[in-house]
PDB file of N, CA and C in Angstrom:
ATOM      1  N   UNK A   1     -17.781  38.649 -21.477  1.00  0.00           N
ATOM      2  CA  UNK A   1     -18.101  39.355 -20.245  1.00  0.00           C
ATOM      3  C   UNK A   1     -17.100  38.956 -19.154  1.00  0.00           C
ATOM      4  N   UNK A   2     -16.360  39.794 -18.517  1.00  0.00           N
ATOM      5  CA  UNK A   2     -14.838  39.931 -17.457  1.00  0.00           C
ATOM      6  C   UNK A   2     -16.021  38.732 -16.171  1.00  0.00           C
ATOM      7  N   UNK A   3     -17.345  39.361 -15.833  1.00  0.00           N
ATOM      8  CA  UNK A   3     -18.039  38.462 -14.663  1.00  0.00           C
ATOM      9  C   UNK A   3     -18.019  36.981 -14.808  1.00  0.00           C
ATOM     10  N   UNK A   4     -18.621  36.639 -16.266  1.00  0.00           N
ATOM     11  CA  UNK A   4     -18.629  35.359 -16.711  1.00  0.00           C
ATOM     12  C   UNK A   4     -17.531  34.583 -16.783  1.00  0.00           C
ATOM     13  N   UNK A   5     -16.348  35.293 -17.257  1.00  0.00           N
ATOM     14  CA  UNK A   5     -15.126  34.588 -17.271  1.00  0.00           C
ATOM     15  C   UNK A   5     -13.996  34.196 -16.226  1.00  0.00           C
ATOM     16  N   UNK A   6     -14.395  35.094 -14.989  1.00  0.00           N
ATOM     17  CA  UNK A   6     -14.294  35.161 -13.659  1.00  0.00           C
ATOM     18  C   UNK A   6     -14.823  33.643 -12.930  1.00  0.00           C
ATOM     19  N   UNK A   7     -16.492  33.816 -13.299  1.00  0.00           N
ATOM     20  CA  UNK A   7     -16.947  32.437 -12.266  1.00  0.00           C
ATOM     21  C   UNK A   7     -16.405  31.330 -12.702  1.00  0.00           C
ATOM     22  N   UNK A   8     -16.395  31.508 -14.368  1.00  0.00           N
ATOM     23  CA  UNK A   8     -15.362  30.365 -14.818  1.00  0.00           C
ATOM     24  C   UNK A   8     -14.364  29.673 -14.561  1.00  0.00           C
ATOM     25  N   UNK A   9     -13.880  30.408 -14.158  1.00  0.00           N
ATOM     26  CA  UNK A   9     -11.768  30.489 -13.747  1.00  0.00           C
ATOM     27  C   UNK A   9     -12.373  29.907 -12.504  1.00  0.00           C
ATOM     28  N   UNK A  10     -12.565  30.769 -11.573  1.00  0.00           N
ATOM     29  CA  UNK A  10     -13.344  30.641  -9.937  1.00  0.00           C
ATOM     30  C   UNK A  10     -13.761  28.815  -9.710  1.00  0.00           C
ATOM     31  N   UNK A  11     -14.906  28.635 -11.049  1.00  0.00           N
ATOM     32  CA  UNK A  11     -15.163  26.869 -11.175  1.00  0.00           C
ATOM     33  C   UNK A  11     -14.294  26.352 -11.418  1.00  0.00           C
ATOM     34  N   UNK A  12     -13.179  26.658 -12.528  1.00  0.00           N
ATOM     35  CA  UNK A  12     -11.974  25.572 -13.085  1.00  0.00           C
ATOM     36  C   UNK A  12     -11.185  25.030 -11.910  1.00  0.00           C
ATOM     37  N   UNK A  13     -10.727  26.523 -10.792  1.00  0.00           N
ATOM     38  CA  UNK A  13      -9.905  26.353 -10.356  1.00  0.00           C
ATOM     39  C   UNK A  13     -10.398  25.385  -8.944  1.00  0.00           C
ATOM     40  N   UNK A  14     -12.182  25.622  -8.827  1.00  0.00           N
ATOM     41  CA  UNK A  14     -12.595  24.637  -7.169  1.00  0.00           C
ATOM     42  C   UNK A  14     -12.338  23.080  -8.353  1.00  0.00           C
ATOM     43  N   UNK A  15     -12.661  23.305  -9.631  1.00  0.00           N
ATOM     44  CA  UNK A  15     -12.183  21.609  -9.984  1.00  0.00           C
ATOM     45  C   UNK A  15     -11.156  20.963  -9.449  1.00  0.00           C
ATOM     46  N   UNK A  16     -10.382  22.009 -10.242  1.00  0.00           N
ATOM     47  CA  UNK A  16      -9.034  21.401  -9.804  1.00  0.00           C
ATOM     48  C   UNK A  16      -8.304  21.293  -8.441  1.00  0.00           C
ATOM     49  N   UNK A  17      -8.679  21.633  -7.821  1.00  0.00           N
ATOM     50  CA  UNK A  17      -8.825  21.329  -6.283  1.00  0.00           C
ATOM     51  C   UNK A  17      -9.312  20.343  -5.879  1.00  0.00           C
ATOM     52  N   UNK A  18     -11.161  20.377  -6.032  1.00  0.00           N
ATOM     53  CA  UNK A  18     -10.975  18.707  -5.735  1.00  0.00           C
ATOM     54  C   UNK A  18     -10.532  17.781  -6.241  1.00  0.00           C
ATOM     55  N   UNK A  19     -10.032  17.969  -7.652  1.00  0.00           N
ATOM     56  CA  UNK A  19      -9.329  16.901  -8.199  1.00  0.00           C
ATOM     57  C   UNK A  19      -7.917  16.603  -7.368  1.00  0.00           C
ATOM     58  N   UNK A  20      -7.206  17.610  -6.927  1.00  0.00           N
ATOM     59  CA  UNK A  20      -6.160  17.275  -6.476  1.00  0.00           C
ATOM     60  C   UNK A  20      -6.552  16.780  -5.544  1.00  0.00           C
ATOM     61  N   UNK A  21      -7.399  17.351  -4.377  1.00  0.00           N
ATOM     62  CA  UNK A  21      -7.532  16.256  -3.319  1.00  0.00           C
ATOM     63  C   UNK A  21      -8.267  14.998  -3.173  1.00  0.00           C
ATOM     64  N   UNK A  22      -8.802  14.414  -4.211  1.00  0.00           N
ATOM     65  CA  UNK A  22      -9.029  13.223  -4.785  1.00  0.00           C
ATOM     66  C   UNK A  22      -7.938  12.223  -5.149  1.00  0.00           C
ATOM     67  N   UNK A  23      -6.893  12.793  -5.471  1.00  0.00           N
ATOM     68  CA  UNK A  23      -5.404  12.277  -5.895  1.00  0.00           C
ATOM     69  C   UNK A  23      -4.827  12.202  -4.725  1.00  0.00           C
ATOM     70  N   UNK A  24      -4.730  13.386  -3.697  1.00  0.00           N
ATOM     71  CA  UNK A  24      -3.948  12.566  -2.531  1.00  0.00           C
ATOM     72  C   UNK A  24      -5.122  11.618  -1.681  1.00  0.00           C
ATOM     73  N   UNK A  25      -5.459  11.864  -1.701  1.00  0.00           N
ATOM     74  CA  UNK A  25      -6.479  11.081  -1.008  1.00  0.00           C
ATOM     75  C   UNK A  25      -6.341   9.295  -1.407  1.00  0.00           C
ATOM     76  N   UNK A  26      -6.499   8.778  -2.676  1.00  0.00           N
ATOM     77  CA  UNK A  26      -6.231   8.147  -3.262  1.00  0.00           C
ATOM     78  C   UNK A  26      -4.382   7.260  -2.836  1.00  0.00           C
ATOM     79  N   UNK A  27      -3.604   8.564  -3.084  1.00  0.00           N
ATOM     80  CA  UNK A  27      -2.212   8.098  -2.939  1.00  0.00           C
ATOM     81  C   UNK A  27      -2.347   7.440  -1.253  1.00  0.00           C
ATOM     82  N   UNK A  28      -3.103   8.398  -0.221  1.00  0.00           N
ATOM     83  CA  UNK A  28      -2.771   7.971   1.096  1.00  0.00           C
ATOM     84  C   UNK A  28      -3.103   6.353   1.332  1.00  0.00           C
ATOM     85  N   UNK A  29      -4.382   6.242   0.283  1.00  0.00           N
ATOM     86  CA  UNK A  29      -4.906   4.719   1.060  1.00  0.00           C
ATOM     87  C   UNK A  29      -4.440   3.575  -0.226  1.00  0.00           C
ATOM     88  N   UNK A  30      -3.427   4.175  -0.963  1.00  0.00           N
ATOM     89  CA  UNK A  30      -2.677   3.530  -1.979  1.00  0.00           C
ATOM     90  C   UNK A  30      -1.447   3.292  -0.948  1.00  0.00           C
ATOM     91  N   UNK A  31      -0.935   3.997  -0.068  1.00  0.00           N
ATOM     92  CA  UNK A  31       0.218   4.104   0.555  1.00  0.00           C
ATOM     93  C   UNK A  31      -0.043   3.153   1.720  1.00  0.00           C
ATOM     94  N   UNK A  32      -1.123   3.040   2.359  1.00  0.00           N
ATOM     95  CA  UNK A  32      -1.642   2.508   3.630  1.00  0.00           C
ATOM     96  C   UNK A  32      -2.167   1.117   3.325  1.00  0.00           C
ATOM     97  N   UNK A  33      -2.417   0.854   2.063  1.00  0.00           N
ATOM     98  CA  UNK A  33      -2.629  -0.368   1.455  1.00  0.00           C
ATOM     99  C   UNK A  33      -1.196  -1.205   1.101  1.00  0.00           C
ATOM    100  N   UNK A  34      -0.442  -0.631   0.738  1.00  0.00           N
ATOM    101  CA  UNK A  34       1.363  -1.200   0.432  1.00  0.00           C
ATOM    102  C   UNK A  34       1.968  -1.751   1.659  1.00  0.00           C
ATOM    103  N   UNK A  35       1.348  -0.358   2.928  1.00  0.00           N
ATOM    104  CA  UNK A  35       2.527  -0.693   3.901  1.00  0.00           C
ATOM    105  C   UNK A  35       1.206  -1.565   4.754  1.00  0.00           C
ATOM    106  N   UNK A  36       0.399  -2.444   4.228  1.00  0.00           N
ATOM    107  CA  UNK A  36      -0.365  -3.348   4.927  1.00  0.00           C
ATOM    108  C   UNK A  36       0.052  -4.332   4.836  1.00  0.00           C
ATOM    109  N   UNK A  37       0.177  -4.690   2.957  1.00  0.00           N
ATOM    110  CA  UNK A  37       0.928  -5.594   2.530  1.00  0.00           C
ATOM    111  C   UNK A  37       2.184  -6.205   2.780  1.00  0.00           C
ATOM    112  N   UNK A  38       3.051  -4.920   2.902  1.00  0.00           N
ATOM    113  CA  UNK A  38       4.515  -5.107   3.141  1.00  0.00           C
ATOM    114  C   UNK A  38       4.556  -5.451   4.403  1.00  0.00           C
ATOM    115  N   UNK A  39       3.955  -5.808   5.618  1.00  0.00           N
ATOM    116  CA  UNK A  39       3.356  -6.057   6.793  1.00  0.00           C
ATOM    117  C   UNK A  39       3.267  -7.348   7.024  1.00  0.00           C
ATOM    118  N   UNK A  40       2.077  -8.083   6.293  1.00  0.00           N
ATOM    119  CA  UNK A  40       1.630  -9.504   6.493  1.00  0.00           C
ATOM    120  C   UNK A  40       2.719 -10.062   5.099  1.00  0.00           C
ATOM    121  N   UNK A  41       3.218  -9.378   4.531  1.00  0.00           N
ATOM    122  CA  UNK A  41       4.508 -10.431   3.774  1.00  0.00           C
ATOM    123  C   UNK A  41       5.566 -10.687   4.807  1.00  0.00           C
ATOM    124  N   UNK A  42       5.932  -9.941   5.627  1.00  0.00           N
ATOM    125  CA  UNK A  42       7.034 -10.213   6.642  1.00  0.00           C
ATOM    126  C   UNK A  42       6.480 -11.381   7.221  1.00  0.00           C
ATOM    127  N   UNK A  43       5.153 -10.984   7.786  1.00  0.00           N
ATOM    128  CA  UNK A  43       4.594 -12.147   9.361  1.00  0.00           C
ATOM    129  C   UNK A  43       4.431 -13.268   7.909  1.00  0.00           C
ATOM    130  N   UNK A  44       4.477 -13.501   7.097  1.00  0.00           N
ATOM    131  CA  UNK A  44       4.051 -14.722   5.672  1.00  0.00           C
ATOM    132  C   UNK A  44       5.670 -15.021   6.251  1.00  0.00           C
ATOM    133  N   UNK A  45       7.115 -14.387   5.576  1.00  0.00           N
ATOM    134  CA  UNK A  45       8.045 -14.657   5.787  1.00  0.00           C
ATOM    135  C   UNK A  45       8.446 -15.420   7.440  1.00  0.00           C
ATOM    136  N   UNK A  46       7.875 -14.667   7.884  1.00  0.00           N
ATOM    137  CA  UNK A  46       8.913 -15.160   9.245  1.00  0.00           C
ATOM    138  C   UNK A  46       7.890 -16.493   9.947  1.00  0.00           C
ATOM    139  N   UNK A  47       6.508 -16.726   9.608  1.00  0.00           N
ATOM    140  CA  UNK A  47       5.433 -17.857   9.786  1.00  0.00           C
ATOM    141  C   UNK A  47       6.371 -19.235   9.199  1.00  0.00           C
ATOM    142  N   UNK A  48       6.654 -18.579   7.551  1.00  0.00           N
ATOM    143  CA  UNK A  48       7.208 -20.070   6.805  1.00  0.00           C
ATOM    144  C   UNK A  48       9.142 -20.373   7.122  1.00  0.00           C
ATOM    145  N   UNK A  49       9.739 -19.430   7.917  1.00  0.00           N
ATOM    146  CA  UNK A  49      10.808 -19.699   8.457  1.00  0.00           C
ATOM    147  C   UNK A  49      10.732 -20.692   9.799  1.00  0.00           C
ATOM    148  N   UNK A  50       9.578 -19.956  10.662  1.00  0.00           N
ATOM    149  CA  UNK A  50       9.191 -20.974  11.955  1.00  0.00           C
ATOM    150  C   UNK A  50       9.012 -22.613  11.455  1.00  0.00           C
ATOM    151  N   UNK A  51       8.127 -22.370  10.050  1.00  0.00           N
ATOM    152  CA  UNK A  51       7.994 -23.777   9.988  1.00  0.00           C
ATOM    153  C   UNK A  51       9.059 -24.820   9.316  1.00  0.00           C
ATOM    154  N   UNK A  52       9.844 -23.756   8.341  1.00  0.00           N
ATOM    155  CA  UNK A  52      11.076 -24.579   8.257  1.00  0.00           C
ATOM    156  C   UNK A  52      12.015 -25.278   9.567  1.00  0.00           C
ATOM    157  N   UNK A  53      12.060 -24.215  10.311  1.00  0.00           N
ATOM    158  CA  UNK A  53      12.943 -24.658  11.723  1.00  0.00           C
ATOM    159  C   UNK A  53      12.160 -25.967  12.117  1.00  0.00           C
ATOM    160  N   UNK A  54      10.860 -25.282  12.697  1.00  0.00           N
ATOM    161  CA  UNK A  54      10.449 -26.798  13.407  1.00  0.00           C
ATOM    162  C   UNK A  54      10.551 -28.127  12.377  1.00  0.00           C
ATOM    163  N   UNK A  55      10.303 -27.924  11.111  1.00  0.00           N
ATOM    164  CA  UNK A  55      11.194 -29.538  10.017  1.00  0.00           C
ATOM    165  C   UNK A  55      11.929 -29.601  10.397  1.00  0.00           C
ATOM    166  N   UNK A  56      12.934 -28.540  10.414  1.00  0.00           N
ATOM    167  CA  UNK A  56      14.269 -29.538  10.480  1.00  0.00           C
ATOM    168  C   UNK A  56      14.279 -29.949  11.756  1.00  0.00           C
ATOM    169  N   UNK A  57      13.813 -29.476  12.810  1.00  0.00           N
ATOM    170  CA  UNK A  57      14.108 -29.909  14.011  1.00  0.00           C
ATOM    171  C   UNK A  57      13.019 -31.526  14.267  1.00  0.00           C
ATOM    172  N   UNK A  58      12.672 -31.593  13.477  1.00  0.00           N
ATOM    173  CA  UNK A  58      11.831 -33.172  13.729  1.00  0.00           C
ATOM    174  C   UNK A  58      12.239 -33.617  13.131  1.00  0.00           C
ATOM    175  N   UNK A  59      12.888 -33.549  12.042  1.00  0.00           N
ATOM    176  CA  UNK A  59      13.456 -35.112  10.892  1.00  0.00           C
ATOM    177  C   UNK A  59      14.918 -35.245  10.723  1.00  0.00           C
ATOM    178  N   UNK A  60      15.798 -36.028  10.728  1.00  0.00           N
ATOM    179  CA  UNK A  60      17.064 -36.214  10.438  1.00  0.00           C
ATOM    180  C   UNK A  60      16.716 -35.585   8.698  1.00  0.00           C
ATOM    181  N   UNK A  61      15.999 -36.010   7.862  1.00  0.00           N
ATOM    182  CA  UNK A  61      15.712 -35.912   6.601  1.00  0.00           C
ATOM    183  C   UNK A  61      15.887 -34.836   6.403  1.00  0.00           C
ATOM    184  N   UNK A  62      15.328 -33.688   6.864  1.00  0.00           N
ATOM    185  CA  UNK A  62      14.818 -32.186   6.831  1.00  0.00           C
ATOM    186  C   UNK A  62      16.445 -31.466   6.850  1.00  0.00           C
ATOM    187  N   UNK A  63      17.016 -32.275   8.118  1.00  0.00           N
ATOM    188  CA  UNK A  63      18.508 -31.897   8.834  1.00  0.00           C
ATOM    189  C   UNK A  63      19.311 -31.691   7.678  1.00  0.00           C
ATOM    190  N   UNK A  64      19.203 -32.571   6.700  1.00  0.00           N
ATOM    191  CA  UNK A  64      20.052 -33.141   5.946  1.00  0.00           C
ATOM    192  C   UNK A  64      20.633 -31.518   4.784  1.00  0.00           C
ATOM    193  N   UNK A  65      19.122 -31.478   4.601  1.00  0.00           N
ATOM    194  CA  UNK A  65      19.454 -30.130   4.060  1.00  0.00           C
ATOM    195  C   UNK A  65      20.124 -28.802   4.152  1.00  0.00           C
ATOM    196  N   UNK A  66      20.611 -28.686   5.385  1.00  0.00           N
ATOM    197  CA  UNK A  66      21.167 -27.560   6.044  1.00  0.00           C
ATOM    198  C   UNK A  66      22.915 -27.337   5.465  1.00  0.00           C
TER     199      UNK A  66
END
């Protein structure tokens, strides 16, 4: 029946719709989760540079390394 095979298509295709927008949806807070990360790895980086400086700046020992 052309009706039946209609609502069919009509359902496949709202699937696949929300499926796709389930996928970006997904990618955005996959994307917003990375560039969180990639975020507090810098302030991680530039925290354990401060604390290298202030070593070396208190110990001849620390100095030595430079």
């Amino acid at each position: 029946d052309p009706e039946v095979r209609a609502e069919r298509e009509r359902v496949r295709e709202e699937q696949r719709q929300e499926t796709e927008e389930r996928r970006a949806k997904k990618r955005q807070a996959e994307q917003a989760l990375a560039n969180k990360h990639r975020k507090l790895d810098k302030e991680e980086a530039r925290k354990a540079q401060a604390r290298l400086e202030y070593l070396l700046q208190q110990s001849s020992i620390f100095a030595k390394l430079q």
